[in-house]
C-alpha atoms as a PDB file:
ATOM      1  CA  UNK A   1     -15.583  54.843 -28.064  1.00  0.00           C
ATOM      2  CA  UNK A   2     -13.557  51.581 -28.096  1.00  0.00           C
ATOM      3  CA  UNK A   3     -11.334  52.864 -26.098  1.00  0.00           C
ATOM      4  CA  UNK A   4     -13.646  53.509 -23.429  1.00  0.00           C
ATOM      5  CA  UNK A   5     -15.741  49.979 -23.883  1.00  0.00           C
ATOM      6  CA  UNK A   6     -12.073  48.457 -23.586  1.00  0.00           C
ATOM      7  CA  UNK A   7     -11.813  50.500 -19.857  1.00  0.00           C
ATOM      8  CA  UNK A   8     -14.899  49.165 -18.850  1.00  0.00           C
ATOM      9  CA  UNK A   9     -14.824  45.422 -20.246  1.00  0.00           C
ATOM     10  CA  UNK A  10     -11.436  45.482 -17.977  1.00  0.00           C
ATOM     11  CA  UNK A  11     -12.824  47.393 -14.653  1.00  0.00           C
ATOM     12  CA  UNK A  12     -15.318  44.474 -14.833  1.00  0.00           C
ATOM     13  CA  UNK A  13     -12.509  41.865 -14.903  1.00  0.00           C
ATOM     14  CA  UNK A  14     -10.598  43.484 -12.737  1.00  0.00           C
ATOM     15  CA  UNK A  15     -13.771  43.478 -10.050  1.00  0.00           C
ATOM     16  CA  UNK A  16     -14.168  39.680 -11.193  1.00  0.00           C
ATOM     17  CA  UNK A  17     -10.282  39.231  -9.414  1.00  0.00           C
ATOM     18  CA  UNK A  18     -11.373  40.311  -6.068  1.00  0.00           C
ATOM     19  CA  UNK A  19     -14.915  38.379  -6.333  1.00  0.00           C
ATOM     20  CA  UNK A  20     -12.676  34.827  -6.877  1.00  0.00           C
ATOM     21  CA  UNK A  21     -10.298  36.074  -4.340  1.00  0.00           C
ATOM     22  CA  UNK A  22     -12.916  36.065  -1.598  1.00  0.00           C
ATOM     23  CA  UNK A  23     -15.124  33.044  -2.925  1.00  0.00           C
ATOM     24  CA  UNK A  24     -12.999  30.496  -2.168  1.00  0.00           C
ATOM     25  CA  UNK A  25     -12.526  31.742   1.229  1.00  0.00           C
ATOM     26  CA  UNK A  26     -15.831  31.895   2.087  1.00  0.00           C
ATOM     27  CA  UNK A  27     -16.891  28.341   0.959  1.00  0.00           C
ATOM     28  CA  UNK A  28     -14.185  26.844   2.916  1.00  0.00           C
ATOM     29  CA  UNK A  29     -13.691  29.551   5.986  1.00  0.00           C
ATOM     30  CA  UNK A  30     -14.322  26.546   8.444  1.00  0.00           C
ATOM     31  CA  UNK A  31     -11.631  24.568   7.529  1.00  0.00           C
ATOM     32  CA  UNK A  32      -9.169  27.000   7.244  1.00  0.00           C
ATOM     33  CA  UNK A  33      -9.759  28.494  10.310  1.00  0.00           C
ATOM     34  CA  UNK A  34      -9.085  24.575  11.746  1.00  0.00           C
ATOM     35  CA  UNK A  35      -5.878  23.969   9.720  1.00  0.00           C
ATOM     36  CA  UNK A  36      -4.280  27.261  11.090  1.00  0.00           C
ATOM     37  CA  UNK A  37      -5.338  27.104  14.723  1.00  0.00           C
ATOM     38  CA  UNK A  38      -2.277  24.807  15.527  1.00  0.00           C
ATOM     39  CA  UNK A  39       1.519  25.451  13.010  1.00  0.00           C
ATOM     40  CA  UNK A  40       1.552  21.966  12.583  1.00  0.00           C
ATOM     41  CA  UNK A  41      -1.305  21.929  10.533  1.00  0.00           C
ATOM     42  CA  UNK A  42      -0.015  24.742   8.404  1.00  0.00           C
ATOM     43  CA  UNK A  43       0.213  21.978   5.417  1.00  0.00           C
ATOM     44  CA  UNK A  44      -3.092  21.049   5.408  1.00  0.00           C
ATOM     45  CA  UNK A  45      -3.529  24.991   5.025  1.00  0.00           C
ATOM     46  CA  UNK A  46      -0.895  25.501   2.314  1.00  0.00           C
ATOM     47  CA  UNK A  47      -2.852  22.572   0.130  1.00  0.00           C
ATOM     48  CA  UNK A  48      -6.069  24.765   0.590  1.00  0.00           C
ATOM     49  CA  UNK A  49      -3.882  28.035  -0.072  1.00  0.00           C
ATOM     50  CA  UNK A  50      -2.894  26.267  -3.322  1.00  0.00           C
ATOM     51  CA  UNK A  51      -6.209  25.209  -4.394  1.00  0.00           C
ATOM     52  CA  UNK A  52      -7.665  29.132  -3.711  1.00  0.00           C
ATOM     53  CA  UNK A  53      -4.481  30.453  -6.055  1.00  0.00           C
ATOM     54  CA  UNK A  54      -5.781  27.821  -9.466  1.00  0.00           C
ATOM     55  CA  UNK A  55      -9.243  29.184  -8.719  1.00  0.00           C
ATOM     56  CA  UNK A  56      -8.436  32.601  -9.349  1.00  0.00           C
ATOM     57  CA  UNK A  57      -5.706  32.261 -12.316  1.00  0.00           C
ATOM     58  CA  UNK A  58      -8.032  29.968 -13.984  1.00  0.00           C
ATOM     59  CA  UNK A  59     -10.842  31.555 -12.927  1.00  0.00           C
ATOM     60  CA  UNK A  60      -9.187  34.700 -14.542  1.00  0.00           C
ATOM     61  CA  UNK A  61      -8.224  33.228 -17.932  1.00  0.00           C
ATOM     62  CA  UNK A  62      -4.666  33.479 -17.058  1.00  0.00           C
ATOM     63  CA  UNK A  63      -3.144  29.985 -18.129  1.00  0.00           C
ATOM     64  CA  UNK A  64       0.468  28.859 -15.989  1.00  0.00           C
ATOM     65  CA  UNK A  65       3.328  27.121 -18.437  1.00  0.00           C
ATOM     66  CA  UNK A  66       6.226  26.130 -16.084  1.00  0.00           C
ATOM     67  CA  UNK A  67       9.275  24.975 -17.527  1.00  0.00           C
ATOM     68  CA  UNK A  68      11.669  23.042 -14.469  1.00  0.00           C
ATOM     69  CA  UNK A  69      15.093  22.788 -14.987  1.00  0.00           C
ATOM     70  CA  UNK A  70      15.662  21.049 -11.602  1.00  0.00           C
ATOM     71  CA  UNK A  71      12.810  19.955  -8.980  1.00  0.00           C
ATOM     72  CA  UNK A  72      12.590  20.039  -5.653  1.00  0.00           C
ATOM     73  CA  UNK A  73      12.405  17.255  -3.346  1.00  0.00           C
ATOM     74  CA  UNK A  74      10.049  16.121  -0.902  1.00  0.00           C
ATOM     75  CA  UNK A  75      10.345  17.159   2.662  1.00  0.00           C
ATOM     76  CA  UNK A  76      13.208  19.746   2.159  1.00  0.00           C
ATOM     77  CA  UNK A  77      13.481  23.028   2.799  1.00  0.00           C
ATOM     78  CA  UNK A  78      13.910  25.804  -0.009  1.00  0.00           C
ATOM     79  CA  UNK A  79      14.275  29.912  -0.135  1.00  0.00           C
ATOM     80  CA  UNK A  80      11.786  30.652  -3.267  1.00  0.00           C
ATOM     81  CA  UNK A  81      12.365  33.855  -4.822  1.00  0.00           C
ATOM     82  CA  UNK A  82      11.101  35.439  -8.115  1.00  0.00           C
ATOM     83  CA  UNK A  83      10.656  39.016  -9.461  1.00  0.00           C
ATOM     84  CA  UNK A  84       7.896  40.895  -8.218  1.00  0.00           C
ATOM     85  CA  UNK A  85       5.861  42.825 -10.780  1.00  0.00           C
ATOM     86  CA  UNK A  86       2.120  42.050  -9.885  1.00  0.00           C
ATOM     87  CA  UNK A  87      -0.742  40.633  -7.504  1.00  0.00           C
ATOM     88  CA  UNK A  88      -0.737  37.325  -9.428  1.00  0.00           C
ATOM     89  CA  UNK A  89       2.713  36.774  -8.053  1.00  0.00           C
ATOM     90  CA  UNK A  90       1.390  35.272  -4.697  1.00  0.00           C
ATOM     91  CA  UNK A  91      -0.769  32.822  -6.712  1.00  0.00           C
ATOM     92  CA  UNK A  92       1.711  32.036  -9.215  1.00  0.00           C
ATOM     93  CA  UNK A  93       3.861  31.308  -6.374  1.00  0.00           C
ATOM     94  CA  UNK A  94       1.528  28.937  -5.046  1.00  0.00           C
ATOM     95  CA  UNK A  95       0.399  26.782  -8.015  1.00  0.00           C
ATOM     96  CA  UNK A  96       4.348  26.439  -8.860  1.00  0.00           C
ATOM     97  CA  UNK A  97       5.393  25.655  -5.617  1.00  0.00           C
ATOM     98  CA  UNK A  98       5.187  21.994  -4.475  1.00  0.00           C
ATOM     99  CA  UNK A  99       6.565  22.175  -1.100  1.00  0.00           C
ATOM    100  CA  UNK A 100       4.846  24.064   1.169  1.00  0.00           C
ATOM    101  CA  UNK A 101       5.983  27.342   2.006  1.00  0.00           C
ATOM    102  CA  UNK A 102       5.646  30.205   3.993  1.00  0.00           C
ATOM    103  CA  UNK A 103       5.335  34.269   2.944  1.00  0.00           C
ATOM    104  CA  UNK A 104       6.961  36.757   3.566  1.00  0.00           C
ATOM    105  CA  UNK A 105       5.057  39.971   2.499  1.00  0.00           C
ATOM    106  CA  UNK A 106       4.384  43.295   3.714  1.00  0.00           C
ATOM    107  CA  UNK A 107       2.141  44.176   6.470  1.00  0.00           C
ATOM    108  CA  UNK A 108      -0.221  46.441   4.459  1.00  0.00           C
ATOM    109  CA  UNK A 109      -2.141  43.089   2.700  1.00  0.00           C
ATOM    110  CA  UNK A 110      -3.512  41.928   6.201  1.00  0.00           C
ATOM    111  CA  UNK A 111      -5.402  44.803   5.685  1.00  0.00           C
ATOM    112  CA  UNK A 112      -7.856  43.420   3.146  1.00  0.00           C
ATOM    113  CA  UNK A 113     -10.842  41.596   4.736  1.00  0.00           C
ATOM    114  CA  UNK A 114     -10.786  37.784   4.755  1.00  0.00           C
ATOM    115  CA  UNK A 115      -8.182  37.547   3.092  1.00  0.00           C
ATOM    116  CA  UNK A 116      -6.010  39.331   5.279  1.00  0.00           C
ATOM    117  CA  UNK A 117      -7.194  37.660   8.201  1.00  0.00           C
ATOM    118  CA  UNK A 118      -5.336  34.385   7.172  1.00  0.00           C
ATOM    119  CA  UNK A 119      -2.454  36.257   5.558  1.00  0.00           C
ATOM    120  CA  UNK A 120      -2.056  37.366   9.265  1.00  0.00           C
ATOM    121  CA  UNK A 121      -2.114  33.754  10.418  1.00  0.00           C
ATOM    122  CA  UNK A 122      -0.008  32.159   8.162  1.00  0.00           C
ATOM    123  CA  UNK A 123       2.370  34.824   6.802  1.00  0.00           C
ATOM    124  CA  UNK A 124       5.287  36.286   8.450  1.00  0.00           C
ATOM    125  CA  UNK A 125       4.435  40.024   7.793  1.00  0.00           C
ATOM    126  CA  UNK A 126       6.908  42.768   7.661  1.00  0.00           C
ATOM    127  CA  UNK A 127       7.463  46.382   8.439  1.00  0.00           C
ATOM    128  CA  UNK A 128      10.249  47.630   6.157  1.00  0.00           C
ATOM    129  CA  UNK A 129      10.447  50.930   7.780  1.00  0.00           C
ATOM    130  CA  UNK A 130      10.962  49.631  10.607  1.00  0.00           C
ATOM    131  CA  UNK A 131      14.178  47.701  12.061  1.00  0.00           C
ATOM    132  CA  UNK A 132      12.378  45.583  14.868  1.00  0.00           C
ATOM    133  CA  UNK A 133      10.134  44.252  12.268  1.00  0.00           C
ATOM    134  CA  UNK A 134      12.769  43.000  10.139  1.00  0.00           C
ATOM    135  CA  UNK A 135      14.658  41.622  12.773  1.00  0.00           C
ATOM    136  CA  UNK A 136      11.293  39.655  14.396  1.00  0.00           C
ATOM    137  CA  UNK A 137      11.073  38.424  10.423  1.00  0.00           C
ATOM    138  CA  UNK A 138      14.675  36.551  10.989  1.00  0.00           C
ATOM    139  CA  UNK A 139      13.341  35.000  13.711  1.00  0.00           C
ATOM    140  CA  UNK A 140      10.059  33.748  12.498  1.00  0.00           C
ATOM    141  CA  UNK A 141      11.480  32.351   9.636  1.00  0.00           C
ATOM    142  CA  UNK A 142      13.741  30.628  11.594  1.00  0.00           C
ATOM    143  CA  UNK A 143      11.731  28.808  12.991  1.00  0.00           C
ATOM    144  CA  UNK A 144       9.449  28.132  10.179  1.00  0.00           C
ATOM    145  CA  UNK A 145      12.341  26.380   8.322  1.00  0.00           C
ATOM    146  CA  UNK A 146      13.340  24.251  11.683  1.00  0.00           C
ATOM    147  CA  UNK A 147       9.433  22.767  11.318  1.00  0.00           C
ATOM    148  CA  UNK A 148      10.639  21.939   7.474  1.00  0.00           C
ATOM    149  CA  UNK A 149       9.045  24.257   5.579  1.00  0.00           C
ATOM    150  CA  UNK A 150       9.889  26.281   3.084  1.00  0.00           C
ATOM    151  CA  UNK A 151      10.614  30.486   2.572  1.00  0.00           C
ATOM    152  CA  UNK A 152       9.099  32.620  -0.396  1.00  0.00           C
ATOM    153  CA  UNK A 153      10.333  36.233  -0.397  1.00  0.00           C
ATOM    154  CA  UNK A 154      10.411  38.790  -2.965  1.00  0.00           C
ATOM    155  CA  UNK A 155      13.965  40.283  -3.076  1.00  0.00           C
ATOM    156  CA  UNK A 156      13.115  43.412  -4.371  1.00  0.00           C
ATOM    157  CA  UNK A 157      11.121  44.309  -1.359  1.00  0.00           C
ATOM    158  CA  UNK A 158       7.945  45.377  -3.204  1.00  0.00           C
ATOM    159  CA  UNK A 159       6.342  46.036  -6.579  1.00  0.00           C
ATOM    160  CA  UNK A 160       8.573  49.236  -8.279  1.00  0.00           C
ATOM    161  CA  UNK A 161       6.282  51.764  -9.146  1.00  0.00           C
ATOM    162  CA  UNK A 162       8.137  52.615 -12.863  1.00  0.00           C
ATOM    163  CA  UNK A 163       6.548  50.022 -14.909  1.00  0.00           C
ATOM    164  CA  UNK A 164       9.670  49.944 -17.378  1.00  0.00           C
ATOM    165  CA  UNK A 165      11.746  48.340 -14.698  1.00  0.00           C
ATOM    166  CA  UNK A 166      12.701  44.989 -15.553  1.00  0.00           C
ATOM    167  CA  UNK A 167      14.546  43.821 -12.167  1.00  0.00           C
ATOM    168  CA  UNK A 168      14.579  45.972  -9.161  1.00  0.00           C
ATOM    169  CA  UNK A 169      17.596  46.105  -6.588  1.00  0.00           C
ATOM    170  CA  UNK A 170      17.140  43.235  -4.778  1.00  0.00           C
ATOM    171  CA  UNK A 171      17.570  43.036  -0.457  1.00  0.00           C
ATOM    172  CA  UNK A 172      19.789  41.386   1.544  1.00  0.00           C
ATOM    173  CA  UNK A 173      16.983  39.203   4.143  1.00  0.00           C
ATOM    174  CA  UNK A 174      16.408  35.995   1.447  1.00  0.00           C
ATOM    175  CA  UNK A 175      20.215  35.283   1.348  1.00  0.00           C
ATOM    176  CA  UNK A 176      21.305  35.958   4.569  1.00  0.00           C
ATOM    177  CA  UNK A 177      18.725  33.303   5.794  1.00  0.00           C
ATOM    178  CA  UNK A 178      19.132  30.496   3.057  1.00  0.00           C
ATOM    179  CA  UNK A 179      23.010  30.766   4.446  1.00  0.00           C
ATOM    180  CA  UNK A 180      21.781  30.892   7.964  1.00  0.00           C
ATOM    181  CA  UNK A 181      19.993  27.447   7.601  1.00  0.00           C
ATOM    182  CA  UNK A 182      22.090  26.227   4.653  1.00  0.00           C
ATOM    183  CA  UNK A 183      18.787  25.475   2.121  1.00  0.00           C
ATOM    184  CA  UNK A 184      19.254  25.924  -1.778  1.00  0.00           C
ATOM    185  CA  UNK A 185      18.197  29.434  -3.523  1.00  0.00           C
ATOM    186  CA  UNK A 186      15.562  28.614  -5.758  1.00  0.00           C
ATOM    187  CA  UNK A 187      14.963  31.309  -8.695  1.00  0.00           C
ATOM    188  CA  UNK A 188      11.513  31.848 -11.241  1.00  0.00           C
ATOM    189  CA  UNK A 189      11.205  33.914 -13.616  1.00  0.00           C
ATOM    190  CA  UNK A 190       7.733  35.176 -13.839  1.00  0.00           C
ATOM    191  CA  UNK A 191       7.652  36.365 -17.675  1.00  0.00           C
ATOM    192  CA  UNK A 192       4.351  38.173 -18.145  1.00  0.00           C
ATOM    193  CA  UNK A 193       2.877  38.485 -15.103  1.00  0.00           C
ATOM    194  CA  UNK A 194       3.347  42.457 -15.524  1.00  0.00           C
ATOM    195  CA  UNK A 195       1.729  42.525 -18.783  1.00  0.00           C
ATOM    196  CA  UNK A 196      -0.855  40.170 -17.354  1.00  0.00           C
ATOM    197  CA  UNK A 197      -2.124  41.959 -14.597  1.00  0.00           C
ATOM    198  CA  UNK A 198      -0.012  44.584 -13.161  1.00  0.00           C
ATOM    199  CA  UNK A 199      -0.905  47.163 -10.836  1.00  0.00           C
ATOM    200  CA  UNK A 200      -2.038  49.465 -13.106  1.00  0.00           C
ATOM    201  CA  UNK A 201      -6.181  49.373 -12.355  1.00  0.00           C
ATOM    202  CA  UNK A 202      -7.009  49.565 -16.232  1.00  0.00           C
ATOM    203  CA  UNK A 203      -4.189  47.356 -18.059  1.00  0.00           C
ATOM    204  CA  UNK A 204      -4.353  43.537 -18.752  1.00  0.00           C
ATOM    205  CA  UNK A 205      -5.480  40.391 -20.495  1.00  0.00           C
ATOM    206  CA  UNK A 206      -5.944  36.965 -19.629  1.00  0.00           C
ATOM    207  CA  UNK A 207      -3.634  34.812 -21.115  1.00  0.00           C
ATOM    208  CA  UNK A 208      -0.114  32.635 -20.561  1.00  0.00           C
ATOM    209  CA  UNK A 209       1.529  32.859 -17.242  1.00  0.00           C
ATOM    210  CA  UNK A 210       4.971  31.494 -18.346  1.00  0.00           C
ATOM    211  CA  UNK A 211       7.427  30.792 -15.386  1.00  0.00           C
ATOM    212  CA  UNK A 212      11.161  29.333 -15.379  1.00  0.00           C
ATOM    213  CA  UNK A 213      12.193  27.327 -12.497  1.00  0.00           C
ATOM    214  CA  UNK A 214      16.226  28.066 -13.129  1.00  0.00           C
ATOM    215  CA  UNK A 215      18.938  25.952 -11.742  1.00  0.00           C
ATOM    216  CA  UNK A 216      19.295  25.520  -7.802  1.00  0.00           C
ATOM    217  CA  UNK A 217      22.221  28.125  -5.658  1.00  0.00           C
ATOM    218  CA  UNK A 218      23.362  26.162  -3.363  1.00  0.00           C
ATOM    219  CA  UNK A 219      24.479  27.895   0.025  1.00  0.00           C
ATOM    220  CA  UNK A 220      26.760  25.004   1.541  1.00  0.00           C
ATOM    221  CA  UNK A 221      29.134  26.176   3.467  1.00  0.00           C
ATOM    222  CA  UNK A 222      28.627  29.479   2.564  1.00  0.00           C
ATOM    223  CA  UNK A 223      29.074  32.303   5.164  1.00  0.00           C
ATOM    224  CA  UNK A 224      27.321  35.619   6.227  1.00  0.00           C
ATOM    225  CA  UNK A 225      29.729  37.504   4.543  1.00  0.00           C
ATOM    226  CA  UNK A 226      29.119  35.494   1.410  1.00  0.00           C
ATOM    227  CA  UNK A 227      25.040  36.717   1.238  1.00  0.00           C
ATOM    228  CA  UNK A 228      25.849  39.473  -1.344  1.00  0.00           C
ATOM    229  CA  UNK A 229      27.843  37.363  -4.029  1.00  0.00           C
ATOM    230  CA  UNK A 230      24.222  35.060  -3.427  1.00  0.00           C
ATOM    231  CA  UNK A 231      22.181  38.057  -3.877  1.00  0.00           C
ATOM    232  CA  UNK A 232      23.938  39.192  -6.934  1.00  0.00           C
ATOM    233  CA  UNK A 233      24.276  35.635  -8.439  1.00  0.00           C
ATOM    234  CA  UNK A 234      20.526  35.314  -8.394  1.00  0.00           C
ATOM    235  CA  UNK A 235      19.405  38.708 -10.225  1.00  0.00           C
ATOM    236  CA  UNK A 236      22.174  37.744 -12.705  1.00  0.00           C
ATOM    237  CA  UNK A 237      20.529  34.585 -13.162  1.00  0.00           C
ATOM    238  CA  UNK A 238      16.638  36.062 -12.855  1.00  0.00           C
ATOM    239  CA  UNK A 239      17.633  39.469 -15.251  1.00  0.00           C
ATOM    240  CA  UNK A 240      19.349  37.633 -17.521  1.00  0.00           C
ATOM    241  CA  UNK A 241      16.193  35.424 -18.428  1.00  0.00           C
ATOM    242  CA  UNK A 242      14.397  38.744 -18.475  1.00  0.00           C
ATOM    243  CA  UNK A 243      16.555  41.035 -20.729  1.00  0.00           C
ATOM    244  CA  UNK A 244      16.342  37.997 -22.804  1.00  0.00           C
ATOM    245  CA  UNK A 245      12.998  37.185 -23.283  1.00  0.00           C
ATOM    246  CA  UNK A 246      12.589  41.200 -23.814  1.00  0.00           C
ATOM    247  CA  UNK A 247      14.296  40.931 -26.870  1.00  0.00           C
ATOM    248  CA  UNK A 248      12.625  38.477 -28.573  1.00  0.00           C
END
């Protein structure tokens, strides 16, 4: 009997999610629309973005504890990259954050309404089965980080669908680009956003969302050929934390 109260008591929660997901969107669907009519207003969008991600990991019970071991500056451009175990990522992402940024996520999410309208807009939206998609990615992002924003990618290339994995395989894209436009790797750790609310429909709790901003990886005058030591430097540096907190 508890066990199926406990089901319930987190269906409801889980509903709650998608009711502060669209809220926000709704109360301020004019000015969004303005701020991502023209790309130069796509700050003005990400400060909204950031204020819609606190309203539902607040709004959720789930409570952020960043640690920073080096900050980023003003006006530069970054490649942000973290693991990738749950929804909460793209909010997490965006309350850590403080330059603005831009997504890169799969095409599926522009499928959910509202929301995916503006994910549409502002994200640069991939097809990993297919190879034009990836390579119209390159290109977008290109020119995002020539306006002076930022990157955020998820190197694994999606959510793995065995729970007990701590660090999936991570892709190529995020590192060939930070060397492409020489900009600094910046790896997080997100600690328990699996446990907090991964995609399993009937699992989680609201509580701490810790995340570890780890040292910058440089890419100055790195080369192409250089992109898989980067990619295997950074899961080193991202597992590690992992493995380790895992055995605590």
């Amino acid at each position: 009997m508890i066990h199926v109260f406990r089901k319930i008591i987190t269906l409801l929660w889980r509903i709650w999610f998608y009711i502060l997901l669209v809220v926000p969107i709704i109360v301020l669907f004019p000015f969004l629309v303005i701020s991502v009519a023209k790309d130069t207003w796509y700050p003005y969008f990400f400060r909204m973005a950031q204020f819609w991600a606190r309203f539902i990991l607040f709004g959720m019970g789930f409570w952020p504890q960043i640690k920073r071991l080096e900050k980023t500056k003003r006006g530069k451009s970054y490649m942000f990259v973290a693991n990738h175990t749950s929804m909460a990522d793209i909010m997490l992402m965006l309350h850590v954050a403080r330059n603005p940024f831009v997504f890169v996520g799969k095409k599926e999410l522009a499928r959910f309404p509202l929301f995916g309208y503006f994910y549409k807009q502002t994200c640069i939206l991939v097809d990993r089965g297919d190879a034009k998609s990836r390579m119209a990615v390159f290109e977008s992002a290109q020119r995002r980080l020539k306006q002076g924003l930022s990157i955020c990618i998820f190197p694994e290339g999606g959510v793995p669908d065995d729970l007990s994995v701590v660090l999936d395989t991570f892709k190529d894209g995020a590192f060939r680009l930070a060397i492409d436009h020489q900009v600094p790797i910046v790896p997080m750790v997100f600690y328990d956003n699996k446990k907090r609310f991964s995609y399993d429909f009937f699992t989680g709790t609201p509580g701490k969302m810790r995340v570890k901003i780890l040292p910058f990886i440089e890419t100055k005058g790195k080369e192409a050929k250089d992109r898989r030591e980067l990619r295997d430097q950074t899961y080193r540096a991202i597992h590690k934390e992992l493995l380790q907190d895992l055995s605590l």
